[in-house]
PDB file of N, CA and C in Angstrom:
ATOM      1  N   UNK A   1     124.235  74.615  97.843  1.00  0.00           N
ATOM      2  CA  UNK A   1     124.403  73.522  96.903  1.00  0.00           C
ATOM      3  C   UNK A   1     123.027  72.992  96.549  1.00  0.00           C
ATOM      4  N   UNK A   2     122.998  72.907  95.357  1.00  0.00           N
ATOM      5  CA  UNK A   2     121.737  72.656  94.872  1.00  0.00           C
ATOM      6  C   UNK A   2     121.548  71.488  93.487  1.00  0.00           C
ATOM      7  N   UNK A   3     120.425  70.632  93.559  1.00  0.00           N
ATOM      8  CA  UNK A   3     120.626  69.780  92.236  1.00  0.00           C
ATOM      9  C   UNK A   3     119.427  69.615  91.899  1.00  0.00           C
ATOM     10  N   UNK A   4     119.216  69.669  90.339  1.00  0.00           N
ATOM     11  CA  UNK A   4     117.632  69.585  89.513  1.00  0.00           C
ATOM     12  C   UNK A   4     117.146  68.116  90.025  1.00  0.00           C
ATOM     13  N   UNK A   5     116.027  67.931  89.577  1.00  0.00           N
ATOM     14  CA  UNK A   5     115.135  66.422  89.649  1.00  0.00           C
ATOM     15  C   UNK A   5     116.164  66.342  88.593  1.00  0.00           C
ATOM     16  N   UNK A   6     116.139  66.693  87.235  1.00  0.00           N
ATOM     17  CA  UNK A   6     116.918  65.489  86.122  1.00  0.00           C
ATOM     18  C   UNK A   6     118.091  65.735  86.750  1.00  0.00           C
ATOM     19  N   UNK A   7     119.034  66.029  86.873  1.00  0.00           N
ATOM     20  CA  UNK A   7     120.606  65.573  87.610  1.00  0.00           C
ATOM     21  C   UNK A   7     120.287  64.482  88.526  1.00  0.00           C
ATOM     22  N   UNK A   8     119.467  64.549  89.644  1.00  0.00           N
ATOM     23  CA  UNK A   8     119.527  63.426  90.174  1.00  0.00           C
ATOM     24  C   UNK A   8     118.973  62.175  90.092  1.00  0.00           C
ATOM     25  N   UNK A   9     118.258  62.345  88.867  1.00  0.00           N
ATOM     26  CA  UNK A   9     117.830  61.102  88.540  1.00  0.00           C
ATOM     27  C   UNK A   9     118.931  60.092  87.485  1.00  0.00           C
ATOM     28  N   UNK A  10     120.035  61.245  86.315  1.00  0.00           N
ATOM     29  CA  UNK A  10     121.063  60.832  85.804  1.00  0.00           C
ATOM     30  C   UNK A  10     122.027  60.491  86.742  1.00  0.00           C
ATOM     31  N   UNK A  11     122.200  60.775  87.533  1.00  0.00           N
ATOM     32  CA  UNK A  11     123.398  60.499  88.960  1.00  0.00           C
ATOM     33  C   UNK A  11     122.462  59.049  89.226  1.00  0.00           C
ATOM     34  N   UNK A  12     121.949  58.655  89.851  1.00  0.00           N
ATOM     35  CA  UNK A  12     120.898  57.834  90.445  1.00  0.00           C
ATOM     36  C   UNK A  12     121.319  56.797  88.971  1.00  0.00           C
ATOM     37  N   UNK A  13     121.041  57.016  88.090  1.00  0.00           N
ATOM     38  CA  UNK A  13     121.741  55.871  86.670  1.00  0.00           C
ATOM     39  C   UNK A  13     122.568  55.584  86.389  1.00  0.00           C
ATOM     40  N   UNK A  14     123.503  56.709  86.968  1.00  0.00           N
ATOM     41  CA  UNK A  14     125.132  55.689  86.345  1.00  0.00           C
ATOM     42  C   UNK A  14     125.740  55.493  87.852  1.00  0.00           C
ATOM     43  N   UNK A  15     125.061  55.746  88.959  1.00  0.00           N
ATOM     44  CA  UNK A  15     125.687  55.397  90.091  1.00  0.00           C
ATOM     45  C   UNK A  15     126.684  56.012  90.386  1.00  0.00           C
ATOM     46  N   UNK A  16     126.980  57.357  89.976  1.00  0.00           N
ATOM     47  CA  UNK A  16     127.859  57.937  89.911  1.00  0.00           C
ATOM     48  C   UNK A  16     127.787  58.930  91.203  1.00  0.00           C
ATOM     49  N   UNK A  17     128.620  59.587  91.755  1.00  0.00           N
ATOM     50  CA  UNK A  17     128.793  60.147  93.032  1.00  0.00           C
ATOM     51  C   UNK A  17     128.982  61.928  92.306  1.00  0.00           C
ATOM     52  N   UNK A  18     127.581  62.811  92.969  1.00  0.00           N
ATOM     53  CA  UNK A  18     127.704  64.420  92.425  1.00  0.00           C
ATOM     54  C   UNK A  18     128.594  64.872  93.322  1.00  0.00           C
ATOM     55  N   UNK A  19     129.017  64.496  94.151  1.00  0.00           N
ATOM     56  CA  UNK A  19     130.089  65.458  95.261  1.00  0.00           C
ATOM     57  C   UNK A  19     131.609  64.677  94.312  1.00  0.00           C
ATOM     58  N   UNK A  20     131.907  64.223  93.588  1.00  0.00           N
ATOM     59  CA  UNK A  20     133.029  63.767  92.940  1.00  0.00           C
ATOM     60  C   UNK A  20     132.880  64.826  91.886  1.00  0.00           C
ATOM     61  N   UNK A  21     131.618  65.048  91.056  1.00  0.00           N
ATOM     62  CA  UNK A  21     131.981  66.144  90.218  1.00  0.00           C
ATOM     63  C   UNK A  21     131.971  67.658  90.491  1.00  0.00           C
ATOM     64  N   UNK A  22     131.418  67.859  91.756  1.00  0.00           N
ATOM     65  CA  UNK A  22     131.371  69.199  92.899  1.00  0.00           C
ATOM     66  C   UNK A  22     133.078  69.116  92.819  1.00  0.00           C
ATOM     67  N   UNK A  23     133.710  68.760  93.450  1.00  0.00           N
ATOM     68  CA  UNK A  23     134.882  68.410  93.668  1.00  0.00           C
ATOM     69  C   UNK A  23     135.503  69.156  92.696  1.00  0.00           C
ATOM     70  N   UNK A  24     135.850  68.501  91.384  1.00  0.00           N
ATOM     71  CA  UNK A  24     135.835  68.801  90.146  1.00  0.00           C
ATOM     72  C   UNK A  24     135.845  70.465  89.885  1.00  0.00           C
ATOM     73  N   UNK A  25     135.188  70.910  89.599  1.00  0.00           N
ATOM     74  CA  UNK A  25     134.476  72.135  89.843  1.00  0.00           C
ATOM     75  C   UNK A  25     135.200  73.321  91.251  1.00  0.00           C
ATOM     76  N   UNK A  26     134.960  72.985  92.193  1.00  0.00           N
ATOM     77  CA  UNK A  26     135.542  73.453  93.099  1.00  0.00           C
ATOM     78  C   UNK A  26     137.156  73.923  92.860  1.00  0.00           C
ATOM     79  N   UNK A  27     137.777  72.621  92.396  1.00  0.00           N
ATOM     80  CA  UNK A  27     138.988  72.832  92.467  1.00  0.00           C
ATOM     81  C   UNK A  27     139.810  73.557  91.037  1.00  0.00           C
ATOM     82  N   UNK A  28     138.547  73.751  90.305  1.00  0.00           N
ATOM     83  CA  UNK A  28     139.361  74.334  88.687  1.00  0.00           C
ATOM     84  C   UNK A  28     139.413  73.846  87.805  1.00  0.00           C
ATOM     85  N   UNK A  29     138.852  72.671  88.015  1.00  0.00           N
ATOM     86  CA  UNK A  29     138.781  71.520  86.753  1.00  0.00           C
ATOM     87  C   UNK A  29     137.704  71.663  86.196  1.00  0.00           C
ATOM     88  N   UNK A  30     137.272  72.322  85.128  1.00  0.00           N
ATOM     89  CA  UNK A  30     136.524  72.658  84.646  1.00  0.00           C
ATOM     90  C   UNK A  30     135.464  71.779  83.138  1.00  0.00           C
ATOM     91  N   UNK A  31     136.289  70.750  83.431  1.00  0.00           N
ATOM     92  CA  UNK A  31     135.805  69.802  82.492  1.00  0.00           C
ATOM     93  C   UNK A  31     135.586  69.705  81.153  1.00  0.00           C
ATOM     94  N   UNK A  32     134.764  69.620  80.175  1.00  0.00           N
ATOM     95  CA  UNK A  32     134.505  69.639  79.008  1.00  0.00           C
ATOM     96  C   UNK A  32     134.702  70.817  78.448  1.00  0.00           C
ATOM     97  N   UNK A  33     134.417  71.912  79.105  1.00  0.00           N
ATOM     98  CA  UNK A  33     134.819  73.327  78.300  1.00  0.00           C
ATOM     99  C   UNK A  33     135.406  73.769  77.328  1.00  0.00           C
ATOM    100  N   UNK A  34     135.549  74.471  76.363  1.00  0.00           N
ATOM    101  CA  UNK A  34     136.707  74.951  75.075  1.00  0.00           C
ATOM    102  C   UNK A  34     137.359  75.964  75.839  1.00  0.00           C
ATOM    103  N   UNK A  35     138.413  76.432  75.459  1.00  0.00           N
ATOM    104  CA  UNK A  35     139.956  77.035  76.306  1.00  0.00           C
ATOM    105  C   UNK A  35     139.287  78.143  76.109  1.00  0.00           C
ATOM    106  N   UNK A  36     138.259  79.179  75.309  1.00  0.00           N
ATOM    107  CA  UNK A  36     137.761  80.195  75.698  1.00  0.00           C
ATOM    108  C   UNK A  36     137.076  80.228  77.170  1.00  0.00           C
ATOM    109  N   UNK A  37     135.669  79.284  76.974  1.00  0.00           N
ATOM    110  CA  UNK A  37     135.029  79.170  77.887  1.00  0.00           C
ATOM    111  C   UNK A  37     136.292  78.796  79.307  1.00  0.00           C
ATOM    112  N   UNK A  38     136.561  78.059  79.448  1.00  0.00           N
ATOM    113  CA  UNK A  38     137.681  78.016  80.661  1.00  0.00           C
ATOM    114  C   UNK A  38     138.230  79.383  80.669  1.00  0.00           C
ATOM    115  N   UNK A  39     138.794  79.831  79.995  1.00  0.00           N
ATOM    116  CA  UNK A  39     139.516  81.510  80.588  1.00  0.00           C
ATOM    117  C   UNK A  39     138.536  81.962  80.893  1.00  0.00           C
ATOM    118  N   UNK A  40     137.220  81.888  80.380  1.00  0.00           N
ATOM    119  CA  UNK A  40     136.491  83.064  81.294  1.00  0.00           C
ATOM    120  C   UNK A  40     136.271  82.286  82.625  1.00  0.00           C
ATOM    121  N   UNK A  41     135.820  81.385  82.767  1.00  0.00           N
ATOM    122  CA  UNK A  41     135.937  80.812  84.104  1.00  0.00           C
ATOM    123  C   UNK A  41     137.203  81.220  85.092  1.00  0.00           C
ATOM    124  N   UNK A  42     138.509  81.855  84.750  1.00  0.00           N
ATOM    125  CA  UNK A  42     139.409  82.027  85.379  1.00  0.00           C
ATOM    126  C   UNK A  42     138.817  83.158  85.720  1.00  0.00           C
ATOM    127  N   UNK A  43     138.833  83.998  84.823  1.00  0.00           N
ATOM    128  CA  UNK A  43     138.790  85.815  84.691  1.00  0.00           C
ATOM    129  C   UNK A  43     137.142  85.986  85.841  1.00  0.00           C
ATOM    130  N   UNK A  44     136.294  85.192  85.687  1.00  0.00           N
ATOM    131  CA  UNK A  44     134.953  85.039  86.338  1.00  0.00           C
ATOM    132  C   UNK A  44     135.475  84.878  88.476  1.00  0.00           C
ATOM    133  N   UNK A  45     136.518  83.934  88.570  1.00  0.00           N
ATOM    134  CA  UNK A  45     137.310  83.759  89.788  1.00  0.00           C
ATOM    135  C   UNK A  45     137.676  84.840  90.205  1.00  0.00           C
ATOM    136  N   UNK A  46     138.129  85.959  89.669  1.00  0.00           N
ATOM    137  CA  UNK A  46     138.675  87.485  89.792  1.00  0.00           C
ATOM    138  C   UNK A  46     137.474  88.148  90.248  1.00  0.00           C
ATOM    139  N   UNK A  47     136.967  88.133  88.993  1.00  0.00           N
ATOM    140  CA  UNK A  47     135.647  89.316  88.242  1.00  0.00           C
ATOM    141  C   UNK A  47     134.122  89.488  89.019  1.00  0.00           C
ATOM    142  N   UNK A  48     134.226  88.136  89.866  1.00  0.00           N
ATOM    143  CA  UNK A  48     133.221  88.025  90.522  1.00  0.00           C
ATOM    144  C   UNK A  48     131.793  87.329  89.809  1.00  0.00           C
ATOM    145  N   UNK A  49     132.155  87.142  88.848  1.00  0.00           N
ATOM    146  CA  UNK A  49     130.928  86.313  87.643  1.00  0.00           C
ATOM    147  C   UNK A  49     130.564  85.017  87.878  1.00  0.00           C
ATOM    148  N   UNK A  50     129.662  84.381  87.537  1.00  0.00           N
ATOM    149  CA  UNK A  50     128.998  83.342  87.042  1.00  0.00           C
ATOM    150  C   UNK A  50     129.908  82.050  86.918  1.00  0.00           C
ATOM    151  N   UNK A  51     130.529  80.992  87.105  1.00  0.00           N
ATOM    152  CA  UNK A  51     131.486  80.265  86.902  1.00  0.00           C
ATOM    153  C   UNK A  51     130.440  79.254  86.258  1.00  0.00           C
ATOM    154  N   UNK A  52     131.040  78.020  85.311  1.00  0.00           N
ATOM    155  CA  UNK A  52     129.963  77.294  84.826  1.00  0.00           C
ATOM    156  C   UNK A  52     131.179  75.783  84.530  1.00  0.00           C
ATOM    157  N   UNK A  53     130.546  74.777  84.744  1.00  0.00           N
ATOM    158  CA  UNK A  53     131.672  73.360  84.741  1.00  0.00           C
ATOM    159  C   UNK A  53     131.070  72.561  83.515  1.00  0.00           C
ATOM    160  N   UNK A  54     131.404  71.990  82.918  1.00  0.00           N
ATOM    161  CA  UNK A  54     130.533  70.886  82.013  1.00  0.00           C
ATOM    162  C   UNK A  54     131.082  69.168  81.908  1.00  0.00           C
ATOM    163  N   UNK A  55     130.091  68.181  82.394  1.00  0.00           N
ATOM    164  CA  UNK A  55     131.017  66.925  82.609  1.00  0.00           C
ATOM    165  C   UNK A  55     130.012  66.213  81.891  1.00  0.00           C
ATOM    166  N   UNK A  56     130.399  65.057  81.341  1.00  0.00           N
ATOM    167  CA  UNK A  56     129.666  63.644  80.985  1.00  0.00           C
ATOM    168  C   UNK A  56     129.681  62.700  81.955  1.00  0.00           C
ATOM    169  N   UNK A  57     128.539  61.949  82.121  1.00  0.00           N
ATOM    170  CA  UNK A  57     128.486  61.026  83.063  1.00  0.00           C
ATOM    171  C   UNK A  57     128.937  59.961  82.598  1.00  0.00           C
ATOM    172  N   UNK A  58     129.019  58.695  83.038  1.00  0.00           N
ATOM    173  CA  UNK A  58     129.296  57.181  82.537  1.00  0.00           C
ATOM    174  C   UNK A  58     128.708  57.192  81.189  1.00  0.00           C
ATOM    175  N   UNK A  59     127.196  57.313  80.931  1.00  0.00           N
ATOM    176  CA  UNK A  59     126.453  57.142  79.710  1.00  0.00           C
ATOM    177  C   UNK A  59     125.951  57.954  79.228  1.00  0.00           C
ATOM    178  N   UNK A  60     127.649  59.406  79.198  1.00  0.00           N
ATOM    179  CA  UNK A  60     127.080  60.425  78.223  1.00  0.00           C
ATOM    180  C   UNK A  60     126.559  61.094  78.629  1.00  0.00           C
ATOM    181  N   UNK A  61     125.555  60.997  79.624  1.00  0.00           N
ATOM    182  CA  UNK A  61     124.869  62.456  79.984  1.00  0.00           C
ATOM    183  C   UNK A  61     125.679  63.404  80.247  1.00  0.00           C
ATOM    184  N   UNK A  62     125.354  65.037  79.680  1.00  0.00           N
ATOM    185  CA  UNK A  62     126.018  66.113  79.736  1.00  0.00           C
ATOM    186  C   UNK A  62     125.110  66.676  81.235  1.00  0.00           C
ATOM    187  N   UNK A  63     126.238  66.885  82.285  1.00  0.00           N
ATOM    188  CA  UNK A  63     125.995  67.648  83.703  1.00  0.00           C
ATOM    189  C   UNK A  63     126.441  68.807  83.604  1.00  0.00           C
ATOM    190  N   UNK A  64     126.295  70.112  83.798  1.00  0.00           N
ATOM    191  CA  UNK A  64     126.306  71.353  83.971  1.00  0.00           C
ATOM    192  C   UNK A  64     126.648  71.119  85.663  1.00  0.00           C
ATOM    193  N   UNK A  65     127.444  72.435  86.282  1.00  0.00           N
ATOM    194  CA  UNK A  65     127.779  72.487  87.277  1.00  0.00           C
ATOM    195  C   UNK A  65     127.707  73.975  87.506  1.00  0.00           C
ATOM    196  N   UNK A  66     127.062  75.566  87.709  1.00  0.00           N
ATOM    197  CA  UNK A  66     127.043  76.345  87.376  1.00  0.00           C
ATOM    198  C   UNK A  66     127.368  77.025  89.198  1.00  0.00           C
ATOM    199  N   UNK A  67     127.711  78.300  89.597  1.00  0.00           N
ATOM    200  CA  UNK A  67     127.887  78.750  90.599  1.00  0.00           C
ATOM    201  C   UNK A  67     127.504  79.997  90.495  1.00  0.00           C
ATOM    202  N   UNK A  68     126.818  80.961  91.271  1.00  0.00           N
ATOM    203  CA  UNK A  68     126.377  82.120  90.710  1.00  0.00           C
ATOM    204  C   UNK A  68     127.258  83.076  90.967  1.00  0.00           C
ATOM    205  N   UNK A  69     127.204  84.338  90.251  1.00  0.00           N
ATOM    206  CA  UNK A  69     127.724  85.874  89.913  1.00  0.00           C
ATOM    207  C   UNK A  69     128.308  85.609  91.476  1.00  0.00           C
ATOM    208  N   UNK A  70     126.906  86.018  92.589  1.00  0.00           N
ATOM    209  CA  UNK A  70     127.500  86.069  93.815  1.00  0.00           C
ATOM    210  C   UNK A  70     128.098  85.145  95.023  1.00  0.00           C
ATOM    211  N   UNK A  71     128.161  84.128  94.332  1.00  0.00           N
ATOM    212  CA  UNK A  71     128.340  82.724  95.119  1.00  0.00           C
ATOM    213  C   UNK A  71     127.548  82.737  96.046  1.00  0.00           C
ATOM    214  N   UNK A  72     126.038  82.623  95.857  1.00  0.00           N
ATOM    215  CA  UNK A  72     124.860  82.227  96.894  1.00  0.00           C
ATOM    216  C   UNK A  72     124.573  81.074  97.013  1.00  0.00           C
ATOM    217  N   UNK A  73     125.196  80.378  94.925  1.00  0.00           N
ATOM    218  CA  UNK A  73     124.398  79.069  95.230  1.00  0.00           C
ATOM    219  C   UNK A  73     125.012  78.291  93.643  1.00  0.00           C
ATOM    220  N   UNK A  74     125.179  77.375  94.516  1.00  0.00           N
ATOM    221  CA  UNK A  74     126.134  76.184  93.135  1.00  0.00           C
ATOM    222  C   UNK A  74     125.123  75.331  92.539  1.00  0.00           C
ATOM    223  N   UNK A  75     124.598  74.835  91.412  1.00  0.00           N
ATOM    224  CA  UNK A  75     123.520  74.173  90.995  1.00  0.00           C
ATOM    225  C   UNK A  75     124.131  72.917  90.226  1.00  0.00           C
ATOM    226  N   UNK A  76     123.698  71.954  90.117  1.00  0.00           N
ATOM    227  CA  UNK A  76     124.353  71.335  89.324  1.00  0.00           C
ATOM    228  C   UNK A  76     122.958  70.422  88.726  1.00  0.00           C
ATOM    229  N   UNK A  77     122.705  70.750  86.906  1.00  0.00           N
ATOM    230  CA  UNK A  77     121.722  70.333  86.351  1.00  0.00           C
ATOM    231  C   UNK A  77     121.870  69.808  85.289  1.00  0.00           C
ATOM    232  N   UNK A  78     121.249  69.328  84.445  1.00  0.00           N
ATOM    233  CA  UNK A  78     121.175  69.264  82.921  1.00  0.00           C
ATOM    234  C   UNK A  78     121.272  69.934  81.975  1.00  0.00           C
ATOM    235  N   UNK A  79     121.721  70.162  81.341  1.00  0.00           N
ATOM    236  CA  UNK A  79     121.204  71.812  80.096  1.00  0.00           C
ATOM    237  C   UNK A  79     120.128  72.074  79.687  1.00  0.00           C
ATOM    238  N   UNK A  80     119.551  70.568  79.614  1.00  0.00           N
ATOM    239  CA  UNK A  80     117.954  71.003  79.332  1.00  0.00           C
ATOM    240  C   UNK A  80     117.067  71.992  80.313  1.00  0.00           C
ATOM    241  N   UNK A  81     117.357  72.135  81.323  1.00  0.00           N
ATOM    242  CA  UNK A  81     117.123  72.595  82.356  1.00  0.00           C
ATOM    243  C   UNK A  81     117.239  73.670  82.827  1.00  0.00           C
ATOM    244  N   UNK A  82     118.481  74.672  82.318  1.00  0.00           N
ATOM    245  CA  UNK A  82     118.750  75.554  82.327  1.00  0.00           C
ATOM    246  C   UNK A  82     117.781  76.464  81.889  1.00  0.00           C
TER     247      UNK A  82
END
């Protein structure tokens, strides 16, 4: 589990809790996504791919939640960042 300097400085602003949107993520809730992007997130659960979450914080900030191909390592950043 892993988080950028900007994620935690947007977390740190709206006082918002990242293990609530880990959570999120974990469980399939995939957040902001369009119903393409979510099916591949299903088919990715199978396929062994890349899984990727997208949430807004209190004030809008867009959080990325990404997990890799091999599940080594869950990141959760900004897009700018990416």
């Amino acid at each position: 589990m892993l988080a950028t300097p900007g994620a935690l400085t947007a977390f740190a602003g709206t006082h918002e809790d990242p293990l609530e949107f880990l959570e999120r993520h974990v469980s399939g809730d995939w957040g902001d996504l369009d119903d393409f992007d979510k099916a591949e997130n299903e088919r990715s659960l199978a396929d062994g791919c890349r899984i990727l979450s997208s949430y807004h914080l209190a004030d809008s900030t867009k959080i990325w939640i990404i997990t890799e191909a091999d599940r080594s390592a869950t990141t959760i950043l900004l897009p700018a960042e990416y």
